[in-house]
Protein backbone atom coordinates (compact mmCIF):
# COMPACT_ATOMS: atom_id res chain seq x y z
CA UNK A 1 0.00 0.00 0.00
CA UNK A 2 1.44 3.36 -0.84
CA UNK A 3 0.33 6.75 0.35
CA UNK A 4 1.63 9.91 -1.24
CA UNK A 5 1.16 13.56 -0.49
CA UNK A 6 1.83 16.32 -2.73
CA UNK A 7 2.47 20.10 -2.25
CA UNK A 8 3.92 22.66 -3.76
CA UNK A 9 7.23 22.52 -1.80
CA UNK A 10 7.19 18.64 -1.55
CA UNK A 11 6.32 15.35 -2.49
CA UNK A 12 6.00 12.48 0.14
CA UNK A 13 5.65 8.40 -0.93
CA UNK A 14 5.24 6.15 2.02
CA UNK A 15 5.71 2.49 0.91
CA UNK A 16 4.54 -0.02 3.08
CA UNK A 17 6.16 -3.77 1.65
CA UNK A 18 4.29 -6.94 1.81
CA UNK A 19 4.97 -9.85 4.15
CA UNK A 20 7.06 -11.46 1.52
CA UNK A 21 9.28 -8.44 0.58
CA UNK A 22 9.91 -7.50 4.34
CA UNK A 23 12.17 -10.51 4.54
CA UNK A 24 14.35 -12.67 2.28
CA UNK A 25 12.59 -16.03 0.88
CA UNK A 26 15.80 -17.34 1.94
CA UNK A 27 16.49 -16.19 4.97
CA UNK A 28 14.21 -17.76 7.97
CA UNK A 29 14.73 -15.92 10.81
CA UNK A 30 17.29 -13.12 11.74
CA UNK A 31 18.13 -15.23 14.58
CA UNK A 32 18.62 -18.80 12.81
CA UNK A 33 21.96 -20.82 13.96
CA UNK A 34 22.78 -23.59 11.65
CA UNK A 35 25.39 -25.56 12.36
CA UNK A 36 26.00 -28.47 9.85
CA UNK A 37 22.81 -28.17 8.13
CA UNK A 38 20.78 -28.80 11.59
CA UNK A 39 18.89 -25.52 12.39
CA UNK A 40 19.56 -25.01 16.45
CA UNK A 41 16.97 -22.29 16.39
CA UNK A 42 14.25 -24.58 16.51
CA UNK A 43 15.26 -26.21 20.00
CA UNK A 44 15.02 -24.65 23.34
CA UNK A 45 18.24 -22.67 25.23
CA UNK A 46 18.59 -26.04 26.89
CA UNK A 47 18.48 -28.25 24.26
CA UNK A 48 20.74 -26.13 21.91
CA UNK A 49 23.47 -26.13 24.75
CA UNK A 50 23.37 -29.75 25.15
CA UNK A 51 23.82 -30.14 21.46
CA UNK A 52 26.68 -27.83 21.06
CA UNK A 53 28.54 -29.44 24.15
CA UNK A 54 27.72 -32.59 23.09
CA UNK A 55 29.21 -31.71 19.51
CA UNK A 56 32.40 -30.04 21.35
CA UNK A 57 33.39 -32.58 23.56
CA UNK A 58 32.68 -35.47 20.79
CA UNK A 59 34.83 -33.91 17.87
CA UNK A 60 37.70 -31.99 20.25
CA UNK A 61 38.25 -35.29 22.21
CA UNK A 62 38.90 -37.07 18.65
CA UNK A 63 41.07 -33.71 17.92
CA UNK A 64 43.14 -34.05 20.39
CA UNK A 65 43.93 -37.79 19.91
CA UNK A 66 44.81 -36.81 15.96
CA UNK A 67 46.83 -34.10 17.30
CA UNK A 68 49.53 -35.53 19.54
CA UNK A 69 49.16 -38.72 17.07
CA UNK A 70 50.75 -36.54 14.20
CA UNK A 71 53.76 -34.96 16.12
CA UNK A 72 54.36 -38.65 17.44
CA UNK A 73 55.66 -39.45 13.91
CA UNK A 74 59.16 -39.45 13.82
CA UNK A 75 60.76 -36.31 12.19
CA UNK A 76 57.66 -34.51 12.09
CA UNK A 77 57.92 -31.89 15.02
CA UNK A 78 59.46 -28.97 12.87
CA UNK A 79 56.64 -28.70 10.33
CA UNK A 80 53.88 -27.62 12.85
CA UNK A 81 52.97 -24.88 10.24
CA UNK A 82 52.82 -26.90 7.75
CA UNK A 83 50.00 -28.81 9.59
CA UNK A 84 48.29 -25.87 9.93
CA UNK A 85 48.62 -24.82 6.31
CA UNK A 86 47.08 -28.11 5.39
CA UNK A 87 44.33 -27.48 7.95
CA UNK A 88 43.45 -24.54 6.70
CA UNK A 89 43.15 -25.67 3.44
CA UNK A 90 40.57 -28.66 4.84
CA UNK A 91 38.80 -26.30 6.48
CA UNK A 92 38.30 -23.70 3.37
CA UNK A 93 36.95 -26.94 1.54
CA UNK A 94 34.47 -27.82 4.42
CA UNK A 95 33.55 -24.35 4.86
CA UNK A 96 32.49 -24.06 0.82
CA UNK A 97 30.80 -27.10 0.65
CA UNK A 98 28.75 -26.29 3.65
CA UNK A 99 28.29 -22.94 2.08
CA UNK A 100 26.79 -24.65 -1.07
CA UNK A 101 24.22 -26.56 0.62
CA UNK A 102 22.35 -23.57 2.52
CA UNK A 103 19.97 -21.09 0.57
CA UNK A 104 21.49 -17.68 2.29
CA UNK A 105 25.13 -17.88 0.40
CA UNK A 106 25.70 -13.83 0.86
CA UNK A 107 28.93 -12.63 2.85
CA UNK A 108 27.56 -10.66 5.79
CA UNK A 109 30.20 -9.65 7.92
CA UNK A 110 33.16 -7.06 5.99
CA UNK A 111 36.41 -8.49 4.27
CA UNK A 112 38.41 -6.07 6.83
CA UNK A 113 36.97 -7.84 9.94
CA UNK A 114 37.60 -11.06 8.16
CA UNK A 115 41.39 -10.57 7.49
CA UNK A 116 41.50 -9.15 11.23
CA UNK A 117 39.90 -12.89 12.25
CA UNK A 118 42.42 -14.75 9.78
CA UNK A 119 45.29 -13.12 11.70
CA UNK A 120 44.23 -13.95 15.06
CA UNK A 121 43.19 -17.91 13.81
CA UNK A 122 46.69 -17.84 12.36
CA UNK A 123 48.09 -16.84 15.62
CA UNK A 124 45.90 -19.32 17.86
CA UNK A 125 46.46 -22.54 15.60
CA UNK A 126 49.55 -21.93 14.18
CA UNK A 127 51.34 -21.28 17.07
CA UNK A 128 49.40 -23.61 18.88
CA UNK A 129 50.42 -26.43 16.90
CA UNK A 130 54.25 -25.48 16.52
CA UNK A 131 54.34 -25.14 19.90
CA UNK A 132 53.84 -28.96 20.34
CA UNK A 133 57.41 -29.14 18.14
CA UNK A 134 59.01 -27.63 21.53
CA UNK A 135 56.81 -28.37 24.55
CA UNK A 136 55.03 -32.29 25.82
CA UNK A 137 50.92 -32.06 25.58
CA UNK A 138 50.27 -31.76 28.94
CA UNK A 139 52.64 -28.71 29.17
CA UNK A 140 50.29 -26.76 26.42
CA UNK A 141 47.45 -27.78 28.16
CA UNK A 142 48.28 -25.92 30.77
CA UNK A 143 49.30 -22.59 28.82
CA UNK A 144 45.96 -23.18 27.31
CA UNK A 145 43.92 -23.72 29.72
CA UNK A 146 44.48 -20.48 31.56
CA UNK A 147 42.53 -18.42 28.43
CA UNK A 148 39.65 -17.94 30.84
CA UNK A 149 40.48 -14.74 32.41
CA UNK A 150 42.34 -13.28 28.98
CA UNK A 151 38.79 -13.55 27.32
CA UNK A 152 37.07 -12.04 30.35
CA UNK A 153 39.81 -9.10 30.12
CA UNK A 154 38.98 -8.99 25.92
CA UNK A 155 35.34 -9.00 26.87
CA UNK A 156 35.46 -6.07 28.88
CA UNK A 157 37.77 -4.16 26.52
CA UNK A 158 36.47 -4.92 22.85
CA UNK A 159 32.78 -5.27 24.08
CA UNK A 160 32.52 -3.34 26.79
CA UNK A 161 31.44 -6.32 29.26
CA UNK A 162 30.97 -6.41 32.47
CA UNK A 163 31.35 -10.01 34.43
CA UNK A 164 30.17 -10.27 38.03
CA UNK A 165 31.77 -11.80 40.71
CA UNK A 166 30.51 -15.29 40.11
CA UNK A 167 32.02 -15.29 36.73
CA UNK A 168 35.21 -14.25 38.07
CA UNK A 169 35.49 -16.93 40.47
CA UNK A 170 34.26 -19.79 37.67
CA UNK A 171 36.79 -18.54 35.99
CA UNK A 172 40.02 -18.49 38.59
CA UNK A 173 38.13 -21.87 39.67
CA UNK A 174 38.52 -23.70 36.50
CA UNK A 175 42.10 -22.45 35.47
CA UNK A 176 43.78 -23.09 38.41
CA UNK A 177 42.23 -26.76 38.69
CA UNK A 178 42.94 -27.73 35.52
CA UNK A 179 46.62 -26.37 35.69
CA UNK A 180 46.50 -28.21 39.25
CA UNK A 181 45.44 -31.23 37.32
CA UNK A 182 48.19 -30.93 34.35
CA UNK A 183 50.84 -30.41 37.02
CA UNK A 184 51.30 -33.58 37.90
CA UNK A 185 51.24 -35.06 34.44
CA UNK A 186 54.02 -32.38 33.20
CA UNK A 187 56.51 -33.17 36.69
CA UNK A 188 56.22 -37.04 34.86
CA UNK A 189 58.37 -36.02 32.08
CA UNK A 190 58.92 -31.85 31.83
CA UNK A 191 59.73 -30.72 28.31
CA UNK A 192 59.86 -27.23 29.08
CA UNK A 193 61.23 -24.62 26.06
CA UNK A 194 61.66 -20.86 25.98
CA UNK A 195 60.78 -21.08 22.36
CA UNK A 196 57.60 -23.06 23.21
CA UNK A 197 56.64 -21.29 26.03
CA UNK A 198 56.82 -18.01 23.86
CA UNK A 199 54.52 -19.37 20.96
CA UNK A 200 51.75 -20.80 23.42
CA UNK A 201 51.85 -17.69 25.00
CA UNK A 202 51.56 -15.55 22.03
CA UNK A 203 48.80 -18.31 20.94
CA UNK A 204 47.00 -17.66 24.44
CA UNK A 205 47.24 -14.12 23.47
CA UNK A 206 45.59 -14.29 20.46
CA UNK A 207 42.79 -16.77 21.32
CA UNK A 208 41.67 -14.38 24.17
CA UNK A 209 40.93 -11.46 21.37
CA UNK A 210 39.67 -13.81 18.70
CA UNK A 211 36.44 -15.43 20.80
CA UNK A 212 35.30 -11.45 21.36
CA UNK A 213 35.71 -10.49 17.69
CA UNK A 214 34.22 -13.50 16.17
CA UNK A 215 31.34 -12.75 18.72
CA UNK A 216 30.99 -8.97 18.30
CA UNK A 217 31.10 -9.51 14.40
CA UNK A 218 28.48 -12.72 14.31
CA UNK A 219 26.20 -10.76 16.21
CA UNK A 220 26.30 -7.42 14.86
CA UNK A 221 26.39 -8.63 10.82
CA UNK A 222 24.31 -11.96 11.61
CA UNK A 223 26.45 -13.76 10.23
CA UNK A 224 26.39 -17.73 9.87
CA UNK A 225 29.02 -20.30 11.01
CA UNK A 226 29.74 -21.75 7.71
CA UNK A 227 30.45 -18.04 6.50
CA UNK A 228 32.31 -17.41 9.42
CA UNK A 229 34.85 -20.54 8.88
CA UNK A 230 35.17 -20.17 5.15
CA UNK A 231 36.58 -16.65 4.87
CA UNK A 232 38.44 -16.38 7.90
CA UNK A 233 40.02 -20.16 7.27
CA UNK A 234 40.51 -19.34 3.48
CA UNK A 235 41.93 -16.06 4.28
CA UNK A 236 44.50 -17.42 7.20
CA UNK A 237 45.45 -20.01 4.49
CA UNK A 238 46.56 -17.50 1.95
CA UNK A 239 48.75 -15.75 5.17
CA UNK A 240 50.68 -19.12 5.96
CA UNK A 241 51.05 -20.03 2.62
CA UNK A 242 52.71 -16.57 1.87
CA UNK A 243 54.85 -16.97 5.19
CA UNK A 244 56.29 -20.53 4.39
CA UNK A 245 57.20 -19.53 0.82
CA UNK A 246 59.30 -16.68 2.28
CA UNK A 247 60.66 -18.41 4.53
CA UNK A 248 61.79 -21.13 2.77
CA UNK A 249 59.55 -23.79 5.18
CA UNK A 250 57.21 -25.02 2.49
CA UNK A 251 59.64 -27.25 0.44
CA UNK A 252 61.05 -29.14 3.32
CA UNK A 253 57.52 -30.44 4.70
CA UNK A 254 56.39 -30.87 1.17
CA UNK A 255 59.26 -33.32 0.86
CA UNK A 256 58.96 -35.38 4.18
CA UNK A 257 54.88 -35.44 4.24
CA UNK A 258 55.33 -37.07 0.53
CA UNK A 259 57.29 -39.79 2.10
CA UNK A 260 54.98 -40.48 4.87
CA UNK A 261 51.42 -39.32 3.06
CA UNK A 262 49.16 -41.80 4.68
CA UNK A 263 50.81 -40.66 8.65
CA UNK A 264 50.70 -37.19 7.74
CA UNK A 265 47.89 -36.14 4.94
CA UNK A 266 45.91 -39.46 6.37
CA UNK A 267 45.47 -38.17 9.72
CA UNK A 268 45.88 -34.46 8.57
CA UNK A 269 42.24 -34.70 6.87
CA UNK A 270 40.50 -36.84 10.24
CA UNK A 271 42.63 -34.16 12.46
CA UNK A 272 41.03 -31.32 10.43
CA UNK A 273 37.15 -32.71 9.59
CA UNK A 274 37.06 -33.25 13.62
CA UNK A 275 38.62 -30.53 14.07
CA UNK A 276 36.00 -28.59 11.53
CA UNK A 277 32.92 -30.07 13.17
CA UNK A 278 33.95 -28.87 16.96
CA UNK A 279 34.88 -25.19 15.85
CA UNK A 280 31.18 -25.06 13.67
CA UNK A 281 29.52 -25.72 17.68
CA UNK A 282 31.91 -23.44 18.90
CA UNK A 283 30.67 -20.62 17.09
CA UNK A 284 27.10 -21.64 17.62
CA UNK A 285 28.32 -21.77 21.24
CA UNK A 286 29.89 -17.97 20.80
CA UNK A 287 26.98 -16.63 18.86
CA UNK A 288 24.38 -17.82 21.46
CA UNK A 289 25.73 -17.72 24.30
CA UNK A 290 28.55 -15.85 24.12
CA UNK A 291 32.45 -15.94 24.42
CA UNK A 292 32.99 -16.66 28.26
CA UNK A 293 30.79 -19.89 27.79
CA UNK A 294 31.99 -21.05 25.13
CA UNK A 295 35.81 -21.19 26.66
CA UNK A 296 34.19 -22.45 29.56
CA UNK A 297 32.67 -25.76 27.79
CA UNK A 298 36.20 -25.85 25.55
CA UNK A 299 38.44 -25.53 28.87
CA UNK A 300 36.39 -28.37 30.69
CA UNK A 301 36.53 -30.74 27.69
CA UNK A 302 40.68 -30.45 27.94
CA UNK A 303 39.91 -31.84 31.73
CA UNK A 304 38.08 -34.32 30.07
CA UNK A 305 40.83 -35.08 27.58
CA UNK A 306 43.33 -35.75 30.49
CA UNK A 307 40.48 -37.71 32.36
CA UNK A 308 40.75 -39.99 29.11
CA UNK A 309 43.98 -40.51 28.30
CA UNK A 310 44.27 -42.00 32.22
CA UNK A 311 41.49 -44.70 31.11
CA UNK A 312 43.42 -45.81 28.01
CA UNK A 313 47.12 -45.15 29.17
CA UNK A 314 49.26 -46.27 31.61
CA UNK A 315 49.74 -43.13 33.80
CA UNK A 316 50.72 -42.48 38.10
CA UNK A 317 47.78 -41.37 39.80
CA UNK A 318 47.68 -38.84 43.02
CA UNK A 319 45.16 -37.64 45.09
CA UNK A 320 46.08 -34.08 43.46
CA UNK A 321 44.09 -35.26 40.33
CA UNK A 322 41.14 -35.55 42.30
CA UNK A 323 40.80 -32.27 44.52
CA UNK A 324 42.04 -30.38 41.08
CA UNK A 325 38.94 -32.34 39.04
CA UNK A 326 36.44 -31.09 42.12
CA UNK A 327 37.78 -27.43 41.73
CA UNK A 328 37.01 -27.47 37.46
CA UNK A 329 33.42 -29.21 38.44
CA UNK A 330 33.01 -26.13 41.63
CA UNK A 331 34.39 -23.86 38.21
CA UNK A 332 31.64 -25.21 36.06
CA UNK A 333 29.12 -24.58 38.30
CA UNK A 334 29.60 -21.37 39.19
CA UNK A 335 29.60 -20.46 35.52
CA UNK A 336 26.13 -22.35 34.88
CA UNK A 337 24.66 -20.45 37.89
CA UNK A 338 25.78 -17.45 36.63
CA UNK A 339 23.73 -17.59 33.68
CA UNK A 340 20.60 -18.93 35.70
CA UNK A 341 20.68 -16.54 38.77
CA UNK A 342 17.82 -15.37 38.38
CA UNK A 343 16.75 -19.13 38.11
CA UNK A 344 18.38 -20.45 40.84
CA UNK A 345 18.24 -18.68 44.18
CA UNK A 346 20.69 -19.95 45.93
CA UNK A 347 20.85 -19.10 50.36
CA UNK A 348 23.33 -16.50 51.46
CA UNK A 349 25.94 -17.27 54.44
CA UNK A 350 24.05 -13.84 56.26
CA UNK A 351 20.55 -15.72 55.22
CA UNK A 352 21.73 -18.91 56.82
CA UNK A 353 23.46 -17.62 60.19
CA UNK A 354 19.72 -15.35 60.73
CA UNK A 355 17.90 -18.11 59.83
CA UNK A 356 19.89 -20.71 62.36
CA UNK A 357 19.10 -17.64 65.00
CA UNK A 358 15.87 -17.99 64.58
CA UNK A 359 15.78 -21.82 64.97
CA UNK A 360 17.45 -21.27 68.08
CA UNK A 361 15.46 -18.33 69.19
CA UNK A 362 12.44 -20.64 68.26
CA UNK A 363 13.56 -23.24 70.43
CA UNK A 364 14.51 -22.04 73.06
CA UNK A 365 10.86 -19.66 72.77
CA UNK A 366 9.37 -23.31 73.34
CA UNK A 367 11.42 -25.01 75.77
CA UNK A 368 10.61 -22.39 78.20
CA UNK A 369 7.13 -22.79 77.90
C-alpha cells in the first residue's frame, strides 16, 4: 500500500512492503543458527546447549587424539605450520561445501573484519600447533587452559562487558584446577622450552581477542558459522602459505609429508574434519551464548581429555588429580549459575546464620514454655 502527499514545496511516498518483501525467501529468521545443516533455532536454550557441548566434547576429544598422534611421527615436530597450512586448506573446503548446501550464500560480515579474524586464527592454531614441536601435551594444556580470564579481560575491553563476581570466580576456579590437574602429568616427564613457552603464550594471546571479535562480528552482521569458517580459514590459508614460501619452510615439509602421506595427509584430513565439526559448535556456542561460555565448555573438555587418556594409558595417579577435578566441576558450576541466577536462588551465608538464630530463638521460645 502506498500513500503519497503532494504540495507545492514537496512530495512524500510512504511504501509499506508486503509480508514477503519484508524478509528474504531465503532467509528464515534473523536469529537462525545452523550448524552443519541442523537448524539449532528450533530447540530450546537447553536443548541447543546440550547439542553444542555434546558436539564439542565429541569432535575436540577425537582432535586431540589426531593431534599428539601426528607430532608422534618421527621427524615430524618442525613442520607444525605446515599442519596448519594443510588445515586450513581442509577447512576452506568444508567451509564451501557447507556454504553450497544452505539457501542464504551472501557474505555478511566485511572483508576487513575477516582478514583481522584470519590473523588472530593464524596466531591461535599456528602457534598452537608449533608449539607442540618444543613443549610435551600436557605442558600446552596448561598454557591453554588459563585463556579464561584473557577472554574475560577482551570482553570487557572490545565489548565493553561487564562479568560479576561469580564469573570471576568460575573462571580463577577452572584455570587453576585444571593447571593443578596438568601439574602432575608435566613433573612425569617436563619438556619445558623458551621457544615453546613463547609461541603458546603468544597463541593464548591471540585466542583471548579472537572469541570477542568472532562474537561482536556474528552478532552485529548476523552472520552464519559456515560463513564465518570459510573466509576467515581461506583467508589465514593465503597468510601461511605466503609466510612458508618466504621463509623457505614449504619445500622441506612438502618433501617429508610425501614420504609419509598416509601418517601425515591421512590423519591431517581426520585431524582437520574433527577438528571442523567442533569449531562449527563453537561458534554456535559464541553466537548464542557468548564468548565466556563457550571457553568455559572448551576448557572443561581439555579436563576431560586428560580424564581420558588416564582410562586408556598407563599413567601415576595422586590424590592431586582428584581435589584439582572437584575445583574445574566447583568452576563449572559457578559459571552455569551465573547464567541462571535469576533461576536459581541460591541461600546466602548472612541468610543462613539469621535463619539458624531464629531456629534457636524458636527453640529455646518453646522449651521455656
Amino acid at each position: 500500500m502506498d500513500l503519497k502527499f503532494t504540495s507545492s514545496r514537496k512530495y512524500i511516498s510512504i511504501s509499506v512492503p508486503s509480508k514477503s518483501q519484508a524478509m528474504s525467501p531465503h532467509i528464515k529468521s534473523v536469529d537462525d543458527v545452523v550448524v552443519l545443516g541442523m537448524n539449532l533455532s528450533k530447540f530450546s536454550k537447553p536443548t541447543q546447549f546440550f547439542v553444542c557441548v555434546s558436539g564439542v566434547f565429541m569432535f575436540y576429544l577425537i582432535y586431540g587424539y589426531l593431534q599428539e598422534l601426528i607430532f608422534s611421527v618421527e621427524g615430524f615436530k618442525p613442520f607444525g605450520w605446515y599442519l596448519t597450512l594443510v588445515q586450513f586448506g581442509f577447512y576452506s573446503i568444508f567451509g564451501l561445501i557447507e556454504l553450497q548446501l544452505i539457501q542464504d550464500k551472501r557474505r555478511r560480515i566485511p572483508g576487513k573484519t575477516y582478514m583481522i579474524i584470519a590473523f588472530l586464527t593464524v596466531g591461535t592454531m599456528g602457534l598452537s600447533n608449533t608449539s607442540l614441536g618444543y613443549l610435551n601435551y600436557p605442558t600446552q594444556v596448561i598454557f591453554k587452559c588459563c585463556k579464561l580470564i584473557p577472554v574475560m579481560i577482551g570482553g570487557v575491553f572490545i565489548q565493553g562487558k561487564r562479568y560479576n563476581i561469580v564469573d570471576v570466580s568460575a573462571a580463577l576456579c577452572m584455570s587453576l584446577g585444571l593447571i593443578w590437574f596438568t601439574l602432575a602429568d608435566s613433573t612425569v616427564a617436563p619438556n619445558f622450552n623458551l621457544t615453546g613457552v613463547i609461541l603458546i603464550s603468544l597463541a593464548l594471546c591471540a585466542d583471548a581477542v579472537i572469541g570477542n571479535v568472532q562474537e561482536k562480528a556474528m552478532k552485529l552482521h548476523n552472520g552464519s558459522n559456515s560463513e564465518m569458517v570459510l573466509y576467515s580459514y581461506s583467508i589465514g590459508f593465503v597468510y601461511i602459505l605466503f609466510g612458508l614460501t618466504c621463509t623457505s619452510g614449504l619445500s622441506p615439509a612438502v618433501t617429508f609429508c610425501s614420504k609419509h602421506p598416509v601418517q601425515t595427509y591421512g590423519y591431517a584430513f581426520l585431524f582437520s574434519l574433527t577438528g571442523y565439526f567442533g569449531i562449527s559448535f563453537v561458534l554456535a556456542l559464541i553466537k548464542i551464548f557468548g564468548a565466556l561460555l563457550a571457553v568455559t565448555v572448551t576448557t572443561g573438555r581439555k579436563a576431560m581429555t586428560i580424564v581420558l587418556s588416564f582410562l586408556f594409558f598407563a599413567k601415576p595417579f595422586t590424590l592431586q588429580y582428584v581435589w584439582s577435578g572437584l575445583l574445574v566441576v566447583l568452576g563449572i558450576f559457578l559459571n552455569v549459575y551465573s547464567k541462571n541466577m535469576d533461576k536459581i536462588k541460591l541461600p546466602s551465608l548472612l541468610g543462613l546464620w539469621k535463619k539458624s538464630v531464629e531456629e534457636r530463638k524458636s527453640r529455646t521460645l518453646s522449651q521455656t514454655v
